[in-house]
C-alpha atoms as a PDB file:
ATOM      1  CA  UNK A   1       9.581   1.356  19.170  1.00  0.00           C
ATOM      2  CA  UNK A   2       5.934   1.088  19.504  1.00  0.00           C
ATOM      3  CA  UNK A   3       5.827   1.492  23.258  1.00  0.00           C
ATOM      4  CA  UNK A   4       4.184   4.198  25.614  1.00  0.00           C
ATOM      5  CA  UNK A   5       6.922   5.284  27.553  1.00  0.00           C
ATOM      6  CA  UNK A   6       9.541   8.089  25.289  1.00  0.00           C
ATOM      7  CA  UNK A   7      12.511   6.962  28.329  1.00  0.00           C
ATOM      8  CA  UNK A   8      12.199   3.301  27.262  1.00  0.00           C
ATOM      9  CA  UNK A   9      12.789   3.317  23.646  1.00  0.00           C
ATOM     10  CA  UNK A  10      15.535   5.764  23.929  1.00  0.00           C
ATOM     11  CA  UNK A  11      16.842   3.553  26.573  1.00  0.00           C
ATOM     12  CA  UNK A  12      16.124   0.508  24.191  1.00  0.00           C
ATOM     13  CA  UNK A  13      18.341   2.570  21.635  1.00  0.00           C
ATOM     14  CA  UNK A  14      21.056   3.148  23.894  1.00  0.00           C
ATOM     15  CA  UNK A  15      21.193  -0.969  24.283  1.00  0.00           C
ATOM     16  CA  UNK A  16      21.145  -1.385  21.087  1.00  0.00           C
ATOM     17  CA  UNK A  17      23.627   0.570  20.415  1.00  0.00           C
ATOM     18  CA  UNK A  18      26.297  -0.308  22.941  1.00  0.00           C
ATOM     19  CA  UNK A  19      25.689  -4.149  21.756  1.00  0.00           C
ATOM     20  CA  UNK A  20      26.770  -2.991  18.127  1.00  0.00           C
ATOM     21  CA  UNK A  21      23.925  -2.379  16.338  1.00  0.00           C
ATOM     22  CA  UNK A  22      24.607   0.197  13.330  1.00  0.00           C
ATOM     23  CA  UNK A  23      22.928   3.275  12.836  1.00  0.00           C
ATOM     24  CA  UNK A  24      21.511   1.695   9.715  1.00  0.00           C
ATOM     25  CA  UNK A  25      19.982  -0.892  11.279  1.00  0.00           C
ATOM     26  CA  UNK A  26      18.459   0.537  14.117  1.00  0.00           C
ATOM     27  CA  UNK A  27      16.545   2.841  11.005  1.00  0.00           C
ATOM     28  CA  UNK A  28      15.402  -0.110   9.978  1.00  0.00           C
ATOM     29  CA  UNK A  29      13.577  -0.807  12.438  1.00  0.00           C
ATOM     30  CA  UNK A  30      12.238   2.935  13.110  1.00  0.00           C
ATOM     31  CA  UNK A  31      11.373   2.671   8.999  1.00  0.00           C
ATOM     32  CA  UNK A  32       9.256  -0.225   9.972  1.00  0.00           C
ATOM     33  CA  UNK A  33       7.533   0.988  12.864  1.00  0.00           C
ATOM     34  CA  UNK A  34       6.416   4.242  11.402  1.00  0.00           C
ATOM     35  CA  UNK A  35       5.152   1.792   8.280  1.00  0.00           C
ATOM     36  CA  UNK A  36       3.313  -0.232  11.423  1.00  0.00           C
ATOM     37  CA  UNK A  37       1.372   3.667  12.187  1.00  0.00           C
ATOM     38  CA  UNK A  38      -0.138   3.890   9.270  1.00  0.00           C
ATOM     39  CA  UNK A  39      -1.030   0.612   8.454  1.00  0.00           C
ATOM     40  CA  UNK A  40      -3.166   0.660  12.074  1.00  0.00           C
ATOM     41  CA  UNK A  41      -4.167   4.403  11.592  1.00  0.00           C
ATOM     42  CA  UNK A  42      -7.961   4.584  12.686  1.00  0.00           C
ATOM     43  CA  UNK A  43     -10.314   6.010  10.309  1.00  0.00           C
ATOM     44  CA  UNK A  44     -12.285   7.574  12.766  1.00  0.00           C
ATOM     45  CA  UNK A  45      -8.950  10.496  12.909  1.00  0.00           C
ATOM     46  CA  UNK A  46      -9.415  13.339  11.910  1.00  0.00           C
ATOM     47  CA  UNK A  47      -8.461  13.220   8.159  1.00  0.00           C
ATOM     48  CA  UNK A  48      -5.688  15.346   8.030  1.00  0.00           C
ATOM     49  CA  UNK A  49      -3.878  13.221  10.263  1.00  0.00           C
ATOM     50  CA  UNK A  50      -3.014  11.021   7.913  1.00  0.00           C
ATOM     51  CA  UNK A  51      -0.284  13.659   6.544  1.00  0.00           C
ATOM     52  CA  UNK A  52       1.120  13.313   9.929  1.00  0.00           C
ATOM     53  CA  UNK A  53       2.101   9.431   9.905  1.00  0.00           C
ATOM     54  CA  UNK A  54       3.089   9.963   6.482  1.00  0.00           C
ATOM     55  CA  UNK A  55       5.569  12.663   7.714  1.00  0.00           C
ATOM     56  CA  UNK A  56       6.781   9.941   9.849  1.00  0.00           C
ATOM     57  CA  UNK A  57       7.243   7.256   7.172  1.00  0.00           C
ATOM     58  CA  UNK A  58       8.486   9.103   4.891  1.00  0.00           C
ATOM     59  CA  UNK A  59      11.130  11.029   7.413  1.00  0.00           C
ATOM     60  CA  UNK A  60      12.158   7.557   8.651  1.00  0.00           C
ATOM     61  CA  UNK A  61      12.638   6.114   4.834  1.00  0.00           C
ATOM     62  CA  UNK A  62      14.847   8.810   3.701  1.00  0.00           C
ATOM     63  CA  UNK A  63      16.657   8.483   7.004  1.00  0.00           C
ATOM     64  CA  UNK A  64      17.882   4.675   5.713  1.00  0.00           C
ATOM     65  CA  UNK A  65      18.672   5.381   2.618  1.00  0.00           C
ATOM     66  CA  UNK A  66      20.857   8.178   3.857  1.00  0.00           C
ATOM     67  CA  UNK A  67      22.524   5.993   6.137  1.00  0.00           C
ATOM     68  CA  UNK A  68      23.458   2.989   3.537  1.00  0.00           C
ATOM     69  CA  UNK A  69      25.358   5.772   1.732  1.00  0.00           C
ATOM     70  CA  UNK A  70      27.009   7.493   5.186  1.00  0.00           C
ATOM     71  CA  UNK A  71      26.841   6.770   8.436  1.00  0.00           C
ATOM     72  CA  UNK A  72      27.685   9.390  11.154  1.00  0.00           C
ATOM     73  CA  UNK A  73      26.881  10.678  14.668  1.00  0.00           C
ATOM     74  CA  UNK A  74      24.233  13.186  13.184  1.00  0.00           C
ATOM     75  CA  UNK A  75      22.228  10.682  11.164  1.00  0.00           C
ATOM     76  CA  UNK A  76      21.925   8.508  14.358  1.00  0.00           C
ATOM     77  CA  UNK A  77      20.767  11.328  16.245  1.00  0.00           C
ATOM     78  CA  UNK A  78      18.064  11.589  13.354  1.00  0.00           C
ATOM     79  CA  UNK A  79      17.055   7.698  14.081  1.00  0.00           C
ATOM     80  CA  UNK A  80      16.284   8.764  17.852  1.00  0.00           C
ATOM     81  CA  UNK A  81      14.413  11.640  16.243  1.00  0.00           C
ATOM     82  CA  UNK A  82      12.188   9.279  14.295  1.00  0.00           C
ATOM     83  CA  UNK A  83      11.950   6.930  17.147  1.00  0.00           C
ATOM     84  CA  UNK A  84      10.386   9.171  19.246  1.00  0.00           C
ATOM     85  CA  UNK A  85       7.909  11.072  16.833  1.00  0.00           C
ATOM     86  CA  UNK A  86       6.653   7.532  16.286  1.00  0.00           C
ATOM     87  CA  UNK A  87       5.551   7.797  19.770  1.00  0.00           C
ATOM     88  CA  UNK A  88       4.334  10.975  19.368  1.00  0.00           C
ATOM     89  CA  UNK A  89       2.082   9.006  16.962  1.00  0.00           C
ATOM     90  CA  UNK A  90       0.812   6.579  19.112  1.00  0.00           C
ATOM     91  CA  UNK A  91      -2.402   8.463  20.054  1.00  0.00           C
ATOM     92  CA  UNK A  92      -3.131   8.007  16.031  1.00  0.00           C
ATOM     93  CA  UNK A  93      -3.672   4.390  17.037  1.00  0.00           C
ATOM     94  CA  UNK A  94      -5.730   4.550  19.779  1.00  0.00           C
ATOM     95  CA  UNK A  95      -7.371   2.587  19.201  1.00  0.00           C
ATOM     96  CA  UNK A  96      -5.414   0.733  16.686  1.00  0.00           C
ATOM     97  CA  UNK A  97      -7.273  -0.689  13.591  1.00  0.00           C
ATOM     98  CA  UNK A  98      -6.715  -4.195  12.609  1.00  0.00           C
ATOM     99  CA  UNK A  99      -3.419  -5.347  10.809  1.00  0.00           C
ATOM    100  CA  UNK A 100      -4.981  -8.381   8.194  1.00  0.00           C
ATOM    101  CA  UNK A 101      -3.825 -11.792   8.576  1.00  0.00           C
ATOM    102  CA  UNK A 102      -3.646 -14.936   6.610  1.00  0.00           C
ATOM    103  CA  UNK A 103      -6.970 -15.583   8.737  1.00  0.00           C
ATOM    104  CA  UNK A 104     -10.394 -15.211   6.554  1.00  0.00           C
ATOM    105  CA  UNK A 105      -8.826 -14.224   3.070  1.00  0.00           C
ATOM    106  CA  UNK A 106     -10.765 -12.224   1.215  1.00  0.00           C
ATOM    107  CA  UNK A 107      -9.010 -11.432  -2.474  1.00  0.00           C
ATOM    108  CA  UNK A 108     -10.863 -14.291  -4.806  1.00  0.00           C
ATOM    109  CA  UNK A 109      -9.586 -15.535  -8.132  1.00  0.00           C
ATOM    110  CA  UNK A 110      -5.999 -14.965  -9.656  1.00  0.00           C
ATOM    111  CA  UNK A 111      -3.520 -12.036  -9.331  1.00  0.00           C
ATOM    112  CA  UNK A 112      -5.143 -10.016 -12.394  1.00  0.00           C
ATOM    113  CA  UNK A 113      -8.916 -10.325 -11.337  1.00  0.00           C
ATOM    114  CA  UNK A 114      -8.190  -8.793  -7.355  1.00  0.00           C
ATOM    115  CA  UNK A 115      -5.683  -6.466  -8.907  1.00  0.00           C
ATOM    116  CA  UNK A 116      -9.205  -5.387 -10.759  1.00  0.00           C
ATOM    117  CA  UNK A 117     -10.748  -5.890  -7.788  1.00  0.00           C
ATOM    118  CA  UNK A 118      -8.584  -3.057  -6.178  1.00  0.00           C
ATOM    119  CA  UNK A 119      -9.313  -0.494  -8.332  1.00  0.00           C
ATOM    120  CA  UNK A 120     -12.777  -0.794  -8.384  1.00  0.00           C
ATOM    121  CA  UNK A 121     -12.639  -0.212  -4.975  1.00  0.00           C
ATOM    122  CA  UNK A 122     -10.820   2.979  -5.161  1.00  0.00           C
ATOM    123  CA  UNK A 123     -13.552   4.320  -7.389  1.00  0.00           C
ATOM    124  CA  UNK A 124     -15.696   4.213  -3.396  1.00  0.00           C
ATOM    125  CA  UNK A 125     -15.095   6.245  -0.955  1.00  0.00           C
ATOM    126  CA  UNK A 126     -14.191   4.834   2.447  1.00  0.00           C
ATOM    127  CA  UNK A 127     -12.900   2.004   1.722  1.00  0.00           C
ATOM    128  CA  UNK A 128      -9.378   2.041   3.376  1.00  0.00           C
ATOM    129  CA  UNK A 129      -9.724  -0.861   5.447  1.00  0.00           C
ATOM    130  CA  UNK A 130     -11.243  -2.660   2.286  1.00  0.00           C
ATOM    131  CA  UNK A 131      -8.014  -1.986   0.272  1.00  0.00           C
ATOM    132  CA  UNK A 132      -5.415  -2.828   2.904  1.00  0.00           C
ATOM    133  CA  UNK A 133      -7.021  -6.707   3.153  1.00  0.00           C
ATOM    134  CA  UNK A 134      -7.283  -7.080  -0.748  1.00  0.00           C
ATOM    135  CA  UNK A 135      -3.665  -6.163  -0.866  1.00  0.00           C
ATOM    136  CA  UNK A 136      -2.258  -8.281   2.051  1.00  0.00           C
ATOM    137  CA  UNK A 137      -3.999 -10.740   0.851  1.00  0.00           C
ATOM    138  CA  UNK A 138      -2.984 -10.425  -2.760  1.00  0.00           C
ATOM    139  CA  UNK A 139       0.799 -10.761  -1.629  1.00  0.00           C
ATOM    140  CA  UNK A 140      -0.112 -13.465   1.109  1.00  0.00           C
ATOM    141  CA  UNK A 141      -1.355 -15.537  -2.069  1.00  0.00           C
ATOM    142  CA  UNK A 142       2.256 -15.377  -3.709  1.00  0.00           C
ATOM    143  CA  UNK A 143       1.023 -12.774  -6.432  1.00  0.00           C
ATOM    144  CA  UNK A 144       3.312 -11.019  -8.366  1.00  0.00           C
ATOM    145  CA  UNK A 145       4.139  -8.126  -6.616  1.00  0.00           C
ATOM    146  CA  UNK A 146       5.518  -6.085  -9.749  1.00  0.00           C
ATOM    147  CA  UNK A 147       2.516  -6.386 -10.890  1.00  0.00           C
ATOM    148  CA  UNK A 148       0.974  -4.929  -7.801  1.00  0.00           C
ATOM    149  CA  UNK A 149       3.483  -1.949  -7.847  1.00  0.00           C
ATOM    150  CA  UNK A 150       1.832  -1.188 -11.211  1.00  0.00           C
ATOM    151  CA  UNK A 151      -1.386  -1.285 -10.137  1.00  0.00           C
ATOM    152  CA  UNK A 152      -0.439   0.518  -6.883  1.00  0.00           C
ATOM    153  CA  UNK A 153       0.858   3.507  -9.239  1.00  0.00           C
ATOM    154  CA  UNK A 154      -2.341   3.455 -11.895  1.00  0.00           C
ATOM    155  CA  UNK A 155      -4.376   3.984  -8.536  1.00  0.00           C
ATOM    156  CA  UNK A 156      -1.879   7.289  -7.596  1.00  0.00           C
ATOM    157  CA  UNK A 157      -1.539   8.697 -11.444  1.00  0.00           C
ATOM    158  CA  UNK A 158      -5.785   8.594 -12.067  1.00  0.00           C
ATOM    159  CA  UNK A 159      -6.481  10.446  -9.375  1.00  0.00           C
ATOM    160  CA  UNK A 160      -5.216  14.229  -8.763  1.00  0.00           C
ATOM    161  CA  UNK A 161      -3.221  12.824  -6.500  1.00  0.00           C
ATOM    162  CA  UNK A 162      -0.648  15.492  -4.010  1.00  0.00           C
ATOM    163  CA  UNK A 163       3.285  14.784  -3.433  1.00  0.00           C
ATOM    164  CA  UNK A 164       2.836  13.335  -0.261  1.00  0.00           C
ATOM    165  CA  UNK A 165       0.867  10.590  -2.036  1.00  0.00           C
ATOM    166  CA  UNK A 166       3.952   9.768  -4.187  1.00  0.00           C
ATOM    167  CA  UNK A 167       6.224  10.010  -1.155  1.00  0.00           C
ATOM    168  CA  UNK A 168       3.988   7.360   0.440  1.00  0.00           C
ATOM    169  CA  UNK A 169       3.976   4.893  -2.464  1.00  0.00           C
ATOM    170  CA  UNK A 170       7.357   5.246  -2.819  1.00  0.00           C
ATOM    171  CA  UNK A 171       8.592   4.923   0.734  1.00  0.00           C
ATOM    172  CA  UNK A 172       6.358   2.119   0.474  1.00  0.00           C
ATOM    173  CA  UNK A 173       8.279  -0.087  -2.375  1.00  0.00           C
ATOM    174  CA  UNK A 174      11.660   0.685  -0.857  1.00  0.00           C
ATOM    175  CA  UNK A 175      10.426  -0.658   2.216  1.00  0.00           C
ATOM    176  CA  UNK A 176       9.282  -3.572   1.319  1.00  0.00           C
ATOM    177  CA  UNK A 177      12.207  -4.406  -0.649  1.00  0.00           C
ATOM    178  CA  UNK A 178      14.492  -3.214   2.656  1.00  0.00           C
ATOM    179  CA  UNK A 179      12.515  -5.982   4.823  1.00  0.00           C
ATOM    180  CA  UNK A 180      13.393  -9.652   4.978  1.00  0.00           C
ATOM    181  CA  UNK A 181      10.286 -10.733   7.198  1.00  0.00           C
ATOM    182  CA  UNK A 182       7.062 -11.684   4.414  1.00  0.00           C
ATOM    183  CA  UNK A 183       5.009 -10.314   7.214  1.00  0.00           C
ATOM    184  CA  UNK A 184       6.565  -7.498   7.921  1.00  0.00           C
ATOM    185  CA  UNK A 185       7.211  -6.667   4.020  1.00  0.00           C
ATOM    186  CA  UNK A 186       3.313  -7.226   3.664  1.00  0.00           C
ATOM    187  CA  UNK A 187       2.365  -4.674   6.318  1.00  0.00           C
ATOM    188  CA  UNK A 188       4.430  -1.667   4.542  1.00  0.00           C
ATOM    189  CA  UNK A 189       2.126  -2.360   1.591  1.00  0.00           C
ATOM    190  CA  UNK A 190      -1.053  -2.752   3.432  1.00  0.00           C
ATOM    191  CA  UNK A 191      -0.152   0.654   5.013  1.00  0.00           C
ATOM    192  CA  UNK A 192       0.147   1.959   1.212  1.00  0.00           C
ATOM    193  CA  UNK A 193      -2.583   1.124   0.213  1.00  0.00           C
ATOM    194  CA  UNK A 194      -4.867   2.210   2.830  1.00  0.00           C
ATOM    195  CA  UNK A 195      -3.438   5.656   2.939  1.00  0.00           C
ATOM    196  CA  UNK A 196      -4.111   5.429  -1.103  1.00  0.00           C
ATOM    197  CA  UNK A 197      -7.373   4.022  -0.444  1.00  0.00           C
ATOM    198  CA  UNK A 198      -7.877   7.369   2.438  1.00  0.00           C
ATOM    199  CA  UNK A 199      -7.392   9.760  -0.390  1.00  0.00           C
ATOM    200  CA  UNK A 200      -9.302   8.588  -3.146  1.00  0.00           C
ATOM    201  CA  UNK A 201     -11.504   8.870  -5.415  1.00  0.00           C
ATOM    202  CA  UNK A 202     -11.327  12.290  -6.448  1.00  0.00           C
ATOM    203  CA  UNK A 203     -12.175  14.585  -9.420  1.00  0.00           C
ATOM    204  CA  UNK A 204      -9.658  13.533 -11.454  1.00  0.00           C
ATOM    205  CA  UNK A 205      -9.437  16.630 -13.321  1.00  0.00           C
ATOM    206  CA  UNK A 206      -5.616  16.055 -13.846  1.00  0.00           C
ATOM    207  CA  UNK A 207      -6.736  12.830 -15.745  1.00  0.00           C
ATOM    208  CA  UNK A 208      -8.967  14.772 -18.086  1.00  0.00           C
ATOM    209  CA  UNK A 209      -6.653  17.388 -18.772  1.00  0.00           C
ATOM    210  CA  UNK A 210      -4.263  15.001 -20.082  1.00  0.00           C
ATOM    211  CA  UNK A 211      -6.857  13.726 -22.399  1.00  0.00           C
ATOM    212  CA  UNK A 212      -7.426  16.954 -23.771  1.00  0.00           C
ATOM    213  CA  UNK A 213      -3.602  17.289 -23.766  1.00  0.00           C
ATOM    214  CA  UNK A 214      -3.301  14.165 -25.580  1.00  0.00           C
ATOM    215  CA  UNK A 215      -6.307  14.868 -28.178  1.00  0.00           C
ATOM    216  CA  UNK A 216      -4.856  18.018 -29.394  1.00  0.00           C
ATOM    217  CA  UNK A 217      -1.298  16.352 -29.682  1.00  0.00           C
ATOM    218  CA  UNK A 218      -3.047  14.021 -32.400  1.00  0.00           C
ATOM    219  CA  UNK A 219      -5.059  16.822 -33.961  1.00  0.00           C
ATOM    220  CA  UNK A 220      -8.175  15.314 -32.625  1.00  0.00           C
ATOM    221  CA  UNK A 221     -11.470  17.723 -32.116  1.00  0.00           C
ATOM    222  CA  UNK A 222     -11.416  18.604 -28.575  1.00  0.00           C
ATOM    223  CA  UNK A 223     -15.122  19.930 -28.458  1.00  0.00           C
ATOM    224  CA  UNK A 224     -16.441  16.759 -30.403  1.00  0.00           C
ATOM    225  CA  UNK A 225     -17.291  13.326 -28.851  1.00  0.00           C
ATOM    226  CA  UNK A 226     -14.691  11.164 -29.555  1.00  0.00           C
ATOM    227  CA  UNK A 227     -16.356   8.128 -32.004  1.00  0.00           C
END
């Protein structure tokens, strides 16, 4: 799926197929390797191309859970489709950055402190690389992973975040619940959180217009400090 030459994976498709693989499965594995672009997207792209492995992802999620409700000759046509604009993709990773490992840990103390610790680092700029270790290595450390999601979402919701953002986060969870393989279900969050990481901080303005949303729901004095 990952490979340079287009003729290949379709060919590896075609094998697949005629040895009884199902649509659903082969999506799968197209879900997964679009997950493995953006988790070894290069920051030194151009920014915007982040919105084009997140096209991918995204495409190749929806394409699953599509198939686990009906499968048909059309929706596998769609999994070659995905297949092969993951290797239109490829030159995203080139070069590839660095998937983390259980090598050189970096997330100290318990679940709730790096959680903190994950935050804080979205209040930086530039730290996508940063985010994507803390977070395999949170999950790598047999964290709670709920708890994760949350803090995933409080780093989406604080910023003024687009709907590509949301799609990614979401794709994200499903995936990770879709995948059997620790590894591979630690990867789809690493490549959530970097492309979280990627587009934050910013002004937060949404976040302070809910405050004044919320003060004038109470009654409070908007123009006053608050005590």
């Amino acid at each position: 799926m990952l490979g340079e030459e287009p003729a290949a994976i379709v060919e590896a498709l075609d094998t697949a197929v005629s040895s009884g693989a199902t649509p659903l499965q082969l999506a799968g594995e197209v879900a997964y390797a679009a997950a493995l672009r953006v988790a070894r997207f290069h920051v030194q792209n151009e920014f915007i191309d982040w919105i084009g492995v997140l096209h991918t992802f995204s495409y190749a999620n929806a394409l699953q859970q599509l198939l686990k409700r009906h499968e048909s000759a059309d929706l596998l046509r769609g999994v070659y489709h995905g297949a092969l604009r993951i290797y239109l993709d490829r030159f995203l990773n080139v070069p590839p950055a660095r998937l983390p490992s259980t090598k050189g840990a970096t997330a100290k103390g318990d679940g709730e402190a790096v959680l903190t610790q994950y935050l804080d680092l979205l209040n930086r700029q530039q730290q996508v690389d940063e985010a994507g270790r803390l977070v395999y290595d949170y999950v790598a450390a047999g964290h709670d992973t709920t708890e994760l999601f949350g803090a995933l979402a409080e780093s989406l919701v604080r910023e003024d975040a687009e709907f590509h953002s949301y799609q990614m986060l979401e794709a994200a969870i499903r995936q990770h619940a879709e995948r059997s393989d620790q590894e591979e279900r630690r990867h789809v969050l690493v490549a959530a959180a970097r492309y979280l990481a990627a587009h934050a901080p910013t002004q937060r303005s949404m976040l302070q217009t809910l405050r004044i949303a919320l003060r004038l729901h109470r009654g409070d004095p908007v123009f006053e400090e608050e005590e």
